[in-house]
Structure formats: structure tokens, C-alpha cells
Protein backbone atom coordinates (compact mmCIF):
# COMPACT_ATOMS: atom_id res chain seq x y z
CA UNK A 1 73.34 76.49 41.62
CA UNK A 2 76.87 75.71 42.30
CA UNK A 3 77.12 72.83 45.06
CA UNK A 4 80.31 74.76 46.52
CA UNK A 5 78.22 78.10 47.19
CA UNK A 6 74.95 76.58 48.50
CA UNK A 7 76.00 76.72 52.34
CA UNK A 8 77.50 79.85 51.93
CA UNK A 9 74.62 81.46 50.72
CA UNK A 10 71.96 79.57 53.03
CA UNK A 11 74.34 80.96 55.92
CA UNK A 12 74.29 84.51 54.77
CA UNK A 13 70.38 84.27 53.73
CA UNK A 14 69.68 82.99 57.57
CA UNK A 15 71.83 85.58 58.60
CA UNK A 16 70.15 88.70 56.58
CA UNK A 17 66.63 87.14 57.78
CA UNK A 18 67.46 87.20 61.29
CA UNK A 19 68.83 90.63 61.78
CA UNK A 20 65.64 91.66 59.35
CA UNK A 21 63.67 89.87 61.63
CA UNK A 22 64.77 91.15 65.00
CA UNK A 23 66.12 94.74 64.27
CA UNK A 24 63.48 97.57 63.88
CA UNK A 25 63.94 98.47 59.98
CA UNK A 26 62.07 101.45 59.34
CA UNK A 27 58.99 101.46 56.77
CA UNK A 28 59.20 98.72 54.33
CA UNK A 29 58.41 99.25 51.00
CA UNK A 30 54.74 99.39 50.31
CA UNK A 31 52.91 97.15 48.15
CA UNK A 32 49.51 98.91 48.29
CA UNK A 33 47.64 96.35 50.39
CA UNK A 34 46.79 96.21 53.64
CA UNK A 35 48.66 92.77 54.71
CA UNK A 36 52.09 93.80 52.81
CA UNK A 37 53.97 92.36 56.22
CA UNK A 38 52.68 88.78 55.45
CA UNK A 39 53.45 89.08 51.58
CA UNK A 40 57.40 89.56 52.99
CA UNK A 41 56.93 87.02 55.29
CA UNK A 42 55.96 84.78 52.75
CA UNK A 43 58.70 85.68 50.34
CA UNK A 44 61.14 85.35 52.62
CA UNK A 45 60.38 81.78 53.73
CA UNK A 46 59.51 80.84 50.18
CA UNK A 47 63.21 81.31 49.17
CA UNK A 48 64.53 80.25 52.98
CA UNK A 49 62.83 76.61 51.79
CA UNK A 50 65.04 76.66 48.16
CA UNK A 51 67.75 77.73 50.08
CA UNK A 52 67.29 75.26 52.54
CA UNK A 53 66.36 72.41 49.98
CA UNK A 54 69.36 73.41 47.19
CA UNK A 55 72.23 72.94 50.21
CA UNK A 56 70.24 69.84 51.62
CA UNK A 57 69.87 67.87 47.69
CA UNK A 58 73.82 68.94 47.22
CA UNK A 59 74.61 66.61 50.39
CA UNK A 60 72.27 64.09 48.81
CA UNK A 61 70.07 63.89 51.84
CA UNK A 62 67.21 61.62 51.04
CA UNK A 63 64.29 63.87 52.23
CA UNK A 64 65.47 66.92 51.62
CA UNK A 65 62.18 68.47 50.71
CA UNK A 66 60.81 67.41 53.71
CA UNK A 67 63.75 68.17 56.14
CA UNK A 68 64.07 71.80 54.29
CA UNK A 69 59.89 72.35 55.11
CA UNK A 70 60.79 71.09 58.81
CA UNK A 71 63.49 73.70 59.01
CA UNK A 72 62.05 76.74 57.79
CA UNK A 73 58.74 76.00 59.81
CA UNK A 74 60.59 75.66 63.01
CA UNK A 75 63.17 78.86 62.36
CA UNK A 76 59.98 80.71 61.87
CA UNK A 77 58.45 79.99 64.57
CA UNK A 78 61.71 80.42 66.70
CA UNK A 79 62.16 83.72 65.13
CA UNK A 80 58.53 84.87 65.96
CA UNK A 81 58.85 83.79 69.70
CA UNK A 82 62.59 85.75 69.76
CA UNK A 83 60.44 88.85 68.73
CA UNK A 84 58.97 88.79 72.16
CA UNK A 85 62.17 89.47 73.65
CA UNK A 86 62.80 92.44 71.68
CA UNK A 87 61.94 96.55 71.96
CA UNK A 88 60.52 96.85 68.67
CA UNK A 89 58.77 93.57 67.52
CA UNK A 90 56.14 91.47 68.96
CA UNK A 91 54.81 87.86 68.30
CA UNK A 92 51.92 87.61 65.62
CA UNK A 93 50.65 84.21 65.31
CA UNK A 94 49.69 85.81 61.36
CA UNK A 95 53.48 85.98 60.72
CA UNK A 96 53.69 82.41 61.35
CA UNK A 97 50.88 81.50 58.52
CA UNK A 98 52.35 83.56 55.84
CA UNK A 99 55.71 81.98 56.27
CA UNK A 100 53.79 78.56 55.81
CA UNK A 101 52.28 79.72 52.99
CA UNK A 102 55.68 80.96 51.26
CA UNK A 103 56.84 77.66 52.17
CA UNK A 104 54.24 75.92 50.46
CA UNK A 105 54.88 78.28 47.35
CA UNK A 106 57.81 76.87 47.42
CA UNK A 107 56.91 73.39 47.59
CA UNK A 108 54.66 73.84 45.09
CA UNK A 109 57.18 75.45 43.32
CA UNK A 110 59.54 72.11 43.39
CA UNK A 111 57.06 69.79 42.50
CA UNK A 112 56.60 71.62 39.22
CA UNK A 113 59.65 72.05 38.32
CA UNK A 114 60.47 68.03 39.20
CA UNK A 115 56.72 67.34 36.63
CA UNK A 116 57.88 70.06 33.61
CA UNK A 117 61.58 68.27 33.98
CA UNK A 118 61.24 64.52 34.48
């Protein structure tokens, strides 16, 4: 990705994620399971942590994987704690695991790339 549009497009990603995480959205699109809430979750933090990791490795920042795990796992958790405060969402301690889990995808993710590359 373009160094020049990777904090644009982590600003407008956190952006879309917090209004989608705070407004009441309707129905989401159904994936035929029982748990499709978590599979979102975990998609959305899965691409929050390459956002988050693409803008941090463009500034060179030494632990970039790291720092971009650190972030997503404590805007998650800040998000899920803000949906206490709302009319329409509540705290599920559920949410929190799945976005761990798309941030581990996404870890994963890196670290094969970095092996099939190198």
C-alpha cells in the first residue's frame, strides 16, 4: 500500500468502526450461524490490526506488530465499555474474544506472509 494513504485510510477505517460500533445498524447480513456477530467482530479487528500495522511499518516503528496488537486490543475493549453508555448496545465480554481472535488472524496472517517472502 501506498505510504502516503496509510493514515488516511486507518483514520477513516477507525472512523467507520466506531460509528458501526456505537450506532444501532439494523440486521446485519446473515451468515447462517448462530455466532455471525463475533465472525464481524473478528473481521473487523483482523483488518483494524493491518491497518494499524501498514501505517505503523511506513513510520518505521520498530515493533510495529506488537504496538498495532496493543492498539486494536485496547480500542476494542474501549469500544465495548462505550457500548454501555449507549440506547442500543450493551457490553459482551464475547465481543471482546472474537476481536482477539481476528487479531490473531491477522498476526498469523503477517507471519506468513514475512516466511512465504523472506
Amino acid at each position: 500500500m501506498l505510504k502516503h494513504y496509510a493514515l488516511p485510510l486507518l483514520v477513516l477505517y477507525i472512523i467507520a468502526l466506531t460509528i458501526l460500533s456505537l450506532v444501532s445498524i439494523g440486521r446485519m447480513p446473515s451468515l447462517g450461524s448462530s455466532f455471525d456477530d463475533k465472525v464481524f467482530h473478528a473481521i473487523a479487528y483482523f483488518f483494524l490490526t493491518l491497518l494499524s500495522f501498514n501505517f505503523l511499518r511506513t513510520k518505521n516503528e520498530k515493533n510495529a506488530l506488537l504496538l498495532s496488537v496493543v492498539i486494536a486490543v485496547i480500542y476494542g475493549i474501549i469500544i465495548e465499555l462505550l457500548q454501555n453508555v449507549t440506547n442500543t448496545r450493551v457490553t459482551d465480554f464475547y465481543d471482546v474474544v472474537a476481536n482477539c481472535v481476528g487479531i490473531g488472524l491477522a498476526i498469523l496472517a503477517m507471519l506468513i506472509k514475512k516466511l512465504i517472502l523472506k
